[in-house]
C-alpha atoms as a PDB file:
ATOM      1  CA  UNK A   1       0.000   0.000   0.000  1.00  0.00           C
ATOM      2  CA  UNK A   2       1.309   3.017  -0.794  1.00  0.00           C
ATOM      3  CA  UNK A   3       2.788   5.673   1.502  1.00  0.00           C
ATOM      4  CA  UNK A   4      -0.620   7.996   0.840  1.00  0.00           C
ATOM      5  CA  UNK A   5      -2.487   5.166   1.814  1.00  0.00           C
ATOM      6  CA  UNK A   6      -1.150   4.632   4.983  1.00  0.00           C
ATOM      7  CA  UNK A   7      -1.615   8.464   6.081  1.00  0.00           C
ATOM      8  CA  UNK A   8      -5.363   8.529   4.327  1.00  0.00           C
ATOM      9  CA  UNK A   9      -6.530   4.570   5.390  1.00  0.00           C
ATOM     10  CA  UNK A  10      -8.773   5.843   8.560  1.00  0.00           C
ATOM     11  CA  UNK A  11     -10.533   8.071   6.199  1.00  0.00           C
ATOM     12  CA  UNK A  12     -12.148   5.364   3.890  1.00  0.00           C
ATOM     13  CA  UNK A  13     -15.354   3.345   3.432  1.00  0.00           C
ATOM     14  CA  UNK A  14     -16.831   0.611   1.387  1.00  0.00           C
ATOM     15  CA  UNK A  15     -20.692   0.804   1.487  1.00  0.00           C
ATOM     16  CA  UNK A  16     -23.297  -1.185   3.144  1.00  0.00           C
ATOM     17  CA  UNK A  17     -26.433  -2.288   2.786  1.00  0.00           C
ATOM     18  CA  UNK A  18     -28.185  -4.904   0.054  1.00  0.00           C
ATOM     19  CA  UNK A  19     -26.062  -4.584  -2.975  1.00  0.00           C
ATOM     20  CA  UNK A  20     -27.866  -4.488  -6.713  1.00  0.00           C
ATOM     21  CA  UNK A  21     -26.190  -6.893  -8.970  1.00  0.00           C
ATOM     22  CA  UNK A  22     -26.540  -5.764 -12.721  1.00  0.00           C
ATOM     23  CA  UNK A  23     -24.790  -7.090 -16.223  1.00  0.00           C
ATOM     24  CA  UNK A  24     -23.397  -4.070 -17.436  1.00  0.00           C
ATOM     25  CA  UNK A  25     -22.693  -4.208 -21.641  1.00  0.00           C
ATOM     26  CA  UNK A  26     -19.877  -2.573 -21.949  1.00  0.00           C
ATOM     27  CA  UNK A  27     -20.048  -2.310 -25.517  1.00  0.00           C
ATOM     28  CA  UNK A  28     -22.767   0.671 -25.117  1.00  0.00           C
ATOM     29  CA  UNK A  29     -20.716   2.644 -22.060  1.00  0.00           C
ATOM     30  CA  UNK A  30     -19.727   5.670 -22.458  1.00  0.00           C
ATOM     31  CA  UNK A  31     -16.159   4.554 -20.445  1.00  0.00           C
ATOM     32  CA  UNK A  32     -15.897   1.139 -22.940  1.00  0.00           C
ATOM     33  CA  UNK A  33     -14.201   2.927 -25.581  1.00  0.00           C
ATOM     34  CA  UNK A  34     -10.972   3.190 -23.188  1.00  0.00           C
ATOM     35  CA  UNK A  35     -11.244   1.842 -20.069  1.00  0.00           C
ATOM     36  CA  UNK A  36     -13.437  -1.995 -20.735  1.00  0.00           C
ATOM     37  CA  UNK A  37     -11.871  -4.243 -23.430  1.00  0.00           C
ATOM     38  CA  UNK A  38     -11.651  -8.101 -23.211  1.00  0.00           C
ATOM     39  CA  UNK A  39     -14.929  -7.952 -21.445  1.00  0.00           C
ATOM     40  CA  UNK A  40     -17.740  -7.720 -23.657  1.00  0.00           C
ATOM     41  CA  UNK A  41     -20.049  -8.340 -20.665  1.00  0.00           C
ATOM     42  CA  UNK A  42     -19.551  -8.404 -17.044  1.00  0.00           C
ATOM     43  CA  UNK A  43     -21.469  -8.111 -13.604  1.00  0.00           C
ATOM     44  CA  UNK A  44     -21.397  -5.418 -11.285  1.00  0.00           C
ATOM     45  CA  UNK A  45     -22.614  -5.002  -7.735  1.00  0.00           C
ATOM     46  CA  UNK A  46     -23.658  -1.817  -7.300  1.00  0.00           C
ATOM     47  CA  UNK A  47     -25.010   0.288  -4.140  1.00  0.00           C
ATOM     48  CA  UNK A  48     -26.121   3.160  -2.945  1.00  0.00           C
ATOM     49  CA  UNK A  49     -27.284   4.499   0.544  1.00  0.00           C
ATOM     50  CA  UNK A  50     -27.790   6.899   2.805  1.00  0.00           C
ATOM     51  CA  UNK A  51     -26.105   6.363   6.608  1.00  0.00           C
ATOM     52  CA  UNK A  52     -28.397   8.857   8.413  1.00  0.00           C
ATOM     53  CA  UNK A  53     -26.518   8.263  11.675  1.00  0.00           C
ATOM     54  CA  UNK A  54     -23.491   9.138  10.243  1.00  0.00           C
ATOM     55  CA  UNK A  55     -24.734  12.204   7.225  1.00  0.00           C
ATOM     56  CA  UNK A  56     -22.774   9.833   4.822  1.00  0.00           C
ATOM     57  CA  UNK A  57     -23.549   8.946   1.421  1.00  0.00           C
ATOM     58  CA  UNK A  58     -22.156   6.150   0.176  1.00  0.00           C
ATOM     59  CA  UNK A  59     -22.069   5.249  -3.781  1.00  0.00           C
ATOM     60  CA  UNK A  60     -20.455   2.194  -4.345  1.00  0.00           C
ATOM     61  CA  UNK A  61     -19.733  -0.314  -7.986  1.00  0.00           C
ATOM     62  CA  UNK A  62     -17.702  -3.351  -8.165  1.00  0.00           C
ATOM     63  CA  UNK A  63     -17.170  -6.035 -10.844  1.00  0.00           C
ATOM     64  CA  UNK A  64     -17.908  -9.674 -10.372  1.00  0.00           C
ATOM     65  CA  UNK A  65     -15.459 -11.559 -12.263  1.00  0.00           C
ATOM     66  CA  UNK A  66     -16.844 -14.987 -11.260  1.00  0.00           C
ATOM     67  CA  UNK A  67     -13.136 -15.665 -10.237  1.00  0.00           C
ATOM     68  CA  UNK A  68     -14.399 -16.205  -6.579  1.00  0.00           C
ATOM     69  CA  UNK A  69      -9.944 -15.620  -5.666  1.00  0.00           C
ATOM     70  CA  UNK A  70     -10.160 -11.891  -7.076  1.00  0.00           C
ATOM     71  CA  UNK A  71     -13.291 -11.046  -6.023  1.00  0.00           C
ATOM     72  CA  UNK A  72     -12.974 -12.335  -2.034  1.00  0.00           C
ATOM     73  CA  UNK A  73      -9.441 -10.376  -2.118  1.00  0.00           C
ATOM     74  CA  UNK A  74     -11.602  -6.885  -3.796  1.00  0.00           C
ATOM     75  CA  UNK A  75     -14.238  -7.231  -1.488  1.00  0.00           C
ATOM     76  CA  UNK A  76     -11.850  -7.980   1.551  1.00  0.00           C
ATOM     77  CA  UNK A  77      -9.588  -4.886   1.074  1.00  0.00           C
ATOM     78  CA  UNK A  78     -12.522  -2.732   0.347  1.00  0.00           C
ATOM     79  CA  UNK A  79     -14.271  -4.032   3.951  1.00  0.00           C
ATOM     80  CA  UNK A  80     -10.822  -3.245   5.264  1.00  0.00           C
ATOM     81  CA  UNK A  81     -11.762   0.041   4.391  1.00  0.00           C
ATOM     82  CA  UNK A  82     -15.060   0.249   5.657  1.00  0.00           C
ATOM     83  CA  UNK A  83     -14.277  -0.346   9.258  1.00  0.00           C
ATOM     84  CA  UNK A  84     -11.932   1.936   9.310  1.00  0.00           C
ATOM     85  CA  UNK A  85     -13.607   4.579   8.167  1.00  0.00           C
ATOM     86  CA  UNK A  86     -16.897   4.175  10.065  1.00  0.00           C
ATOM     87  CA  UNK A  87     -14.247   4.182  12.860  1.00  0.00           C
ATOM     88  CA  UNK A  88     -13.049   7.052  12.227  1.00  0.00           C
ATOM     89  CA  UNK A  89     -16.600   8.753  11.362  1.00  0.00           C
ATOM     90  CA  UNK A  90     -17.272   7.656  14.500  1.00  0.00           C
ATOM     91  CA  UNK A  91     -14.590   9.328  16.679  1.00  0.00           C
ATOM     92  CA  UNK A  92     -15.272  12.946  14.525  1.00  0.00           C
ATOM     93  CA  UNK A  93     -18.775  12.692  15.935  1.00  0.00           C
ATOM     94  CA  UNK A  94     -17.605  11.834  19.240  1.00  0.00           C
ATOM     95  CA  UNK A  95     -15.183  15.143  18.971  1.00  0.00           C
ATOM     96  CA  UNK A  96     -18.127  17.441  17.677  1.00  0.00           C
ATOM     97  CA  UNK A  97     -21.364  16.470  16.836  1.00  0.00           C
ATOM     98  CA  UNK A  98     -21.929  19.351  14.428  1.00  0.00           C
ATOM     99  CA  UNK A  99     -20.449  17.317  11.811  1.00  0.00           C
ATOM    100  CA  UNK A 100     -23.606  15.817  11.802  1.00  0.00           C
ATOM    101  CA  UNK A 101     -25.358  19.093  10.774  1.00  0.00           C
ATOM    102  CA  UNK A 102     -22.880  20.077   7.712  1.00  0.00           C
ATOM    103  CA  UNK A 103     -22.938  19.468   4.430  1.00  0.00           C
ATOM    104  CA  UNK A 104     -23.226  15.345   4.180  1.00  0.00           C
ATOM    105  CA  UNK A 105     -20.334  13.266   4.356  1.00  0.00           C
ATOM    106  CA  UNK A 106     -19.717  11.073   1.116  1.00  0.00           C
ATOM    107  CA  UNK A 107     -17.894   8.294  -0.112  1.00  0.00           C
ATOM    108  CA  UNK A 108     -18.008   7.050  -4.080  1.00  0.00           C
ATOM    109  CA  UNK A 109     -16.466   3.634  -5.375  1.00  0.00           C
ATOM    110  CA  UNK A 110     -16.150   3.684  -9.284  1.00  0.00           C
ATOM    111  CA  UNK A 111     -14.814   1.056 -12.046  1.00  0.00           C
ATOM    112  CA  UNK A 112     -13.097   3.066 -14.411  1.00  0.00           C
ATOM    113  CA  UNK A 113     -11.514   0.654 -16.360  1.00  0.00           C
ATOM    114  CA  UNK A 114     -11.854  -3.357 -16.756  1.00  0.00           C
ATOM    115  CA  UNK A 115      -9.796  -5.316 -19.291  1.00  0.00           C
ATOM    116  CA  UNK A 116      -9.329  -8.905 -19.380  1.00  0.00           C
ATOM    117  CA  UNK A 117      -7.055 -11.297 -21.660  1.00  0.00           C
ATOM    118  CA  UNK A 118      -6.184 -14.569 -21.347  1.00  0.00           C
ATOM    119  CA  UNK A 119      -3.456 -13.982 -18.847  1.00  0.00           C
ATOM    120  CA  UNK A 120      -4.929 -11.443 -16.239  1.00  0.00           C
ATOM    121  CA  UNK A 121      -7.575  -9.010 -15.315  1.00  0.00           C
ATOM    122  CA  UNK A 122      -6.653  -5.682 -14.583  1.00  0.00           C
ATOM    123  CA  UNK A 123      -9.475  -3.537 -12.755  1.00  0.00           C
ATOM    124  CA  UNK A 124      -8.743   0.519 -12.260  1.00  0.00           C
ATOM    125  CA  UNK A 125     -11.395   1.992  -9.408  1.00  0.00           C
ATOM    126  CA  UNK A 126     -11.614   6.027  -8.445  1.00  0.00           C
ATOM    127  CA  UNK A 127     -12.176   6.007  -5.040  1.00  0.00           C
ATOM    128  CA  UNK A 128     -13.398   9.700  -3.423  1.00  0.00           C
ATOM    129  CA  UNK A 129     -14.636  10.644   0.293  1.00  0.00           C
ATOM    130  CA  UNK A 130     -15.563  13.311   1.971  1.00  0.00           C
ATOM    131  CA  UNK A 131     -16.335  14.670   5.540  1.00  0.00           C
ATOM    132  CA  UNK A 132     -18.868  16.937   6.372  1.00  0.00           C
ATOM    133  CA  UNK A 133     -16.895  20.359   7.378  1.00  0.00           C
ATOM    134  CA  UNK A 134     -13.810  19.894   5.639  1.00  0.00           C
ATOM    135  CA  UNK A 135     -11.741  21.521   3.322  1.00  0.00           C
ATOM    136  CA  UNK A 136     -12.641  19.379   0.420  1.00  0.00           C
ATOM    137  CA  UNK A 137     -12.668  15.983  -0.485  1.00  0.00           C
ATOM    138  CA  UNK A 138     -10.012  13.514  -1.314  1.00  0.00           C
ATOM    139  CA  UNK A 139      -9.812  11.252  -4.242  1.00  0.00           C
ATOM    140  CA  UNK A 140      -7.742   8.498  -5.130  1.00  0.00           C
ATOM    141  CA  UNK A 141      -6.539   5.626  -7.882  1.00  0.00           C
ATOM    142  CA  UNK A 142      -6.865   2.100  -6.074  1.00  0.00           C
ATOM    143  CA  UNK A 143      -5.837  -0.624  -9.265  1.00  0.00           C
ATOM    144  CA  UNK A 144      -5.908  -4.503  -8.711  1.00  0.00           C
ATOM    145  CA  UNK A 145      -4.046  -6.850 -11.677  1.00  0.00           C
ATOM    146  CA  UNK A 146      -4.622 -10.506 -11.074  1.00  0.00           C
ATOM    147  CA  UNK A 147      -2.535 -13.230 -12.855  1.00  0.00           C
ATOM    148  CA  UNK A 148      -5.503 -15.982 -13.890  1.00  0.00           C
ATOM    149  CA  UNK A 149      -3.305 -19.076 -13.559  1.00  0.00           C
ATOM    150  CA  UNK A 150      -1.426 -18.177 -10.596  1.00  0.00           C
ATOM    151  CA  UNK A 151      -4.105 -16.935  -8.967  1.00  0.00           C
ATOM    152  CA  UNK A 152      -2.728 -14.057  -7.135  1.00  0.00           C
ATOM    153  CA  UNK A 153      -2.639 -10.545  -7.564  1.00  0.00           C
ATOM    154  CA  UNK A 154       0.710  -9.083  -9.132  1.00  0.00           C
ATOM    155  CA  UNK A 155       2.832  -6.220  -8.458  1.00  0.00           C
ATOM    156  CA  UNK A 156       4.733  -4.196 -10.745  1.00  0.00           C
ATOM    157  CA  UNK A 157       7.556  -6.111 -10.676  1.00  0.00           C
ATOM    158  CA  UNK A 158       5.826  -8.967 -11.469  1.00  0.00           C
ATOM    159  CA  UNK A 159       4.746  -7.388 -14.445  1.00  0.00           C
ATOM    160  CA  UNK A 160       7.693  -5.280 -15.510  1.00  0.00           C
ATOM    161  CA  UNK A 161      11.090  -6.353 -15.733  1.00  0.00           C
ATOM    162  CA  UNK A 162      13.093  -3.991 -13.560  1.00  0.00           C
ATOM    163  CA  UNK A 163      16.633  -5.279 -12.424  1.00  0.00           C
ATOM    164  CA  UNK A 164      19.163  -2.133 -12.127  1.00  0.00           C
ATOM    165  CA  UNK A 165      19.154   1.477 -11.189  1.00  0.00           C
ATOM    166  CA  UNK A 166      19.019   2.387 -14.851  1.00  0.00           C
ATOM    167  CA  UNK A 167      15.786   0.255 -15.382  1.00  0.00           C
ATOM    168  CA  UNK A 168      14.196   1.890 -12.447  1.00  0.00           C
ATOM    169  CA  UNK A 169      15.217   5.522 -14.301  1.00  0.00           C
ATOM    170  CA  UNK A 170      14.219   4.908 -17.480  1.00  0.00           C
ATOM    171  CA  UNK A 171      10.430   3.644 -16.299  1.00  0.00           C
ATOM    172  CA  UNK A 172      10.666   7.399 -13.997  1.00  0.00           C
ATOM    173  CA  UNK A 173      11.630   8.772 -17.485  1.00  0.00           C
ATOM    174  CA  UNK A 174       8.685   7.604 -19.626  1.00  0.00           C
ATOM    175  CA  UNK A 175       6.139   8.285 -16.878  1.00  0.00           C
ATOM    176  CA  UNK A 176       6.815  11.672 -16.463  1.00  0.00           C
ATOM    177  CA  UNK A 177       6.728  12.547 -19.938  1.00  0.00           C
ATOM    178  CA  UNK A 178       3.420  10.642 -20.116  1.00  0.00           C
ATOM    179  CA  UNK A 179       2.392  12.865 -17.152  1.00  0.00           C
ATOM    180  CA  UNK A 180       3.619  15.893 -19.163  1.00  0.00           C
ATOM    181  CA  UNK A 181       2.739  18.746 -16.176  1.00  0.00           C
ATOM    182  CA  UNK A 182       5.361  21.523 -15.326  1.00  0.00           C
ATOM    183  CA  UNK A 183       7.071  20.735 -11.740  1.00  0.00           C
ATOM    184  CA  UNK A 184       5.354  17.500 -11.401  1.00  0.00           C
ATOM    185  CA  UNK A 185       7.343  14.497 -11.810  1.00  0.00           C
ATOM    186  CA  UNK A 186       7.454  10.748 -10.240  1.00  0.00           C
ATOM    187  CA  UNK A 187      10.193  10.449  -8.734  1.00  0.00           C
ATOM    188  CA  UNK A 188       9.775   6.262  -6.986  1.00  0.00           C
ATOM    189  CA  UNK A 189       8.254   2.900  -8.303  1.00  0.00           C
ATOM    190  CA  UNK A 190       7.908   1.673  -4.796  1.00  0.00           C
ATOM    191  CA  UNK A 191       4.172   0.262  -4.766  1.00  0.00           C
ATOM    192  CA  UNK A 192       3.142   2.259  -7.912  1.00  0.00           C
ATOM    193  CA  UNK A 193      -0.510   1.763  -8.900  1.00  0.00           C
ATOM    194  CA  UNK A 194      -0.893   0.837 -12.463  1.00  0.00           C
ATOM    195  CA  UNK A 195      -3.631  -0.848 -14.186  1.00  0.00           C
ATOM    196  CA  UNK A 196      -3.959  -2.513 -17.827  1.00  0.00           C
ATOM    197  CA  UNK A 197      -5.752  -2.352 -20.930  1.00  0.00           C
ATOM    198  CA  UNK A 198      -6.063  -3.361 -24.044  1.00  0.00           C
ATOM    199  CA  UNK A 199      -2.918  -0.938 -25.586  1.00  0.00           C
ATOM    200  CA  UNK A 200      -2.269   1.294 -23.145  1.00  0.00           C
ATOM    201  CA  UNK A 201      -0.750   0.821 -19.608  1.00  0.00           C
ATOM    202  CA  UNK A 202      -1.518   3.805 -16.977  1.00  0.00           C
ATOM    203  CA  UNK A 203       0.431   5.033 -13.847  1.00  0.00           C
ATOM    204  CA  UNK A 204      -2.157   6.564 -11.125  1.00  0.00           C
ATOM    205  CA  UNK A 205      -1.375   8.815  -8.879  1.00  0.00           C
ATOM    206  CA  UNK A 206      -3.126  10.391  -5.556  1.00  0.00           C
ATOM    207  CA  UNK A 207      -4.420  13.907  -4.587  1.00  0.00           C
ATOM    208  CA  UNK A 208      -1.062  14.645  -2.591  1.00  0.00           C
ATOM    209  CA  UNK A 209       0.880  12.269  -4.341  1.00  0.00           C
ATOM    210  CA  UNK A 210       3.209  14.085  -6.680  1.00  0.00           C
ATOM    211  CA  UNK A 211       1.487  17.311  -6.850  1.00  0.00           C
ATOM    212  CA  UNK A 212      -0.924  19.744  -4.772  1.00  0.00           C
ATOM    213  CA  UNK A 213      -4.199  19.465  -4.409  1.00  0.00           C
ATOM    214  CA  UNK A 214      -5.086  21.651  -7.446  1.00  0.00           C
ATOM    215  CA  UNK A 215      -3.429  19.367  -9.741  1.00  0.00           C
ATOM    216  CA  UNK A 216      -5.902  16.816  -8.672  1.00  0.00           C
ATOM    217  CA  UNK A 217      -5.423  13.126  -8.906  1.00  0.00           C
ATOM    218  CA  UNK A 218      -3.010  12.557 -12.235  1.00  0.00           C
ATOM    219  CA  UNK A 219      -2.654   9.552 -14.619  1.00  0.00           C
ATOM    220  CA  UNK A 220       0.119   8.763 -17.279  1.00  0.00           C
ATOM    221  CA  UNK A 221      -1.215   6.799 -19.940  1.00  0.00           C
ATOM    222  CA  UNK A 222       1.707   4.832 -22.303  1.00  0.00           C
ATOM    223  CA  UNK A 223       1.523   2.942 -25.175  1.00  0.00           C
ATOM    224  CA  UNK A 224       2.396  -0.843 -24.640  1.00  0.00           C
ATOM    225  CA  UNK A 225       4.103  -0.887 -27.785  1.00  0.00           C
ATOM    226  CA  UNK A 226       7.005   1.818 -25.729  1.00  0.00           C
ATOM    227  CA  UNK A 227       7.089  -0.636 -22.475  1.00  0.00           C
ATOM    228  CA  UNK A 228       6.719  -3.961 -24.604  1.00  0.00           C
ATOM    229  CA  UNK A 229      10.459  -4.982 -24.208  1.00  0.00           C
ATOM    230  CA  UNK A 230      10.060  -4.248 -20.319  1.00  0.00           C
ATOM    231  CA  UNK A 231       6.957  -6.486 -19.949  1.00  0.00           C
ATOM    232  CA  UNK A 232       7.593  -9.928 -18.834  1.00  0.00           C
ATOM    233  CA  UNK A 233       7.372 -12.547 -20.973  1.00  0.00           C
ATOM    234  CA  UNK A 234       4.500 -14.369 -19.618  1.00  0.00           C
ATOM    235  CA  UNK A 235       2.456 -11.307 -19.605  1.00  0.00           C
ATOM    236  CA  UNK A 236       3.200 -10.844 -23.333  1.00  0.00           C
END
């Protein structure tokens, strides 16, 4: 989990009651024509609900692959989430109960981007909260890539082939021009979130992350024709 994560994870929540389970055709979304390919149809639970005795909404849409290891290990790290968050909710209220009389508190889960292929899925969510009375709200990138015959979610050095210093330079190289903002540059790979598609492979990063708030959250999309010889072969 990345370093953002760590200082953001008591502000985060994955909804609650009675999920809706829909098949989405992706081939009629407006996000299909970059962010779903491999996946001509797919099922998503969706949610949303109002926490009265919190002020919270909550929005919430995840993908059922039918791949019961990924989905237990989405739906486990987004419970994760939940507690922690209602625990924190909590202990605002505790500290001032006008929080309850603001502006609501909210918290969105959405699929951006969903590609499957005959090695791995690769799922891209925006995840965004808010509590009542602050400043503004915070949004985020949270990817999962799961290898199909291993079973297991991957990394990106499982994916990418980085051995030396200059590897780890050149991948800092390409990603910042893909970024392409003045002053704003990647400057580690440690626990980068990425996520997959069809041709393109995209490097998310955080409100905070790199960049001030105003920037908001940023995303380098490359070609994986330029990061081809980098990709592992199994992945090819």
């Amino acid at each position: 989990m990345k370093l953002l994560y760590q200082f953001i994870f008591l502000l985060m929540l994955y909804g609650c009651s009675q999920p809706h389970q829909e098949k989405r055709d992706v081939s009629n979304d407006k996000k299909s024509a970059v962010g779903f390919s491999g996946l001509t149809e797919f099922a998503v639970d969706s949610s949303s609900t109002f926490d009265k005795n919190r002020n919270t909404q909550i929005s919430i849409e995840i993908p059922v692959s039918g791949i019961q290891e990924l989905d237990e290990q989405i739906k486990a790290e987004i419970d994760k989430q939940k507690v922690e968050f209602i625990k924190s909710i909590d202990e605002l209220i505790k500290e001032d109960r006008d929080i309850l009389t603001t502006v609501n508190s909210d918290f969105s889960v959405d699929l951006i981007s969903a590609y499957n292929d005959k090695n791995l899925i690769s799922y891209c969510f925006i995840i965004s909260y808010y509590h009542g009375g602050a400043a503004h709200p915070m949004t985020m990138y949270n990817s999962f890539n799961f290898d199909k015959k291993e079973k297991k979610l991957i990394s990106f050095t499982d994916y990418f082939n980085v051995k030396t210093q200059n590897d780890s330079i050149w991948f800092l190289t390409i990603i910042n021009k893909a970024i392409d903002i003045d002053n704003v540059k990647a400057t580690s790979l440690n626990e980068i979130d990425f996520n997959i598609e069809k041709d393109t492979i995209s490097f998310n990063f955080d409100d905070y992350e790199i960049a001030s708030y105003a920037e908001g959250i940023i995303q380098g999309r490359i070609k994986k024709s330029v990061l081809s010889e980098k990709i592992k072969n199994n992945y090819r």
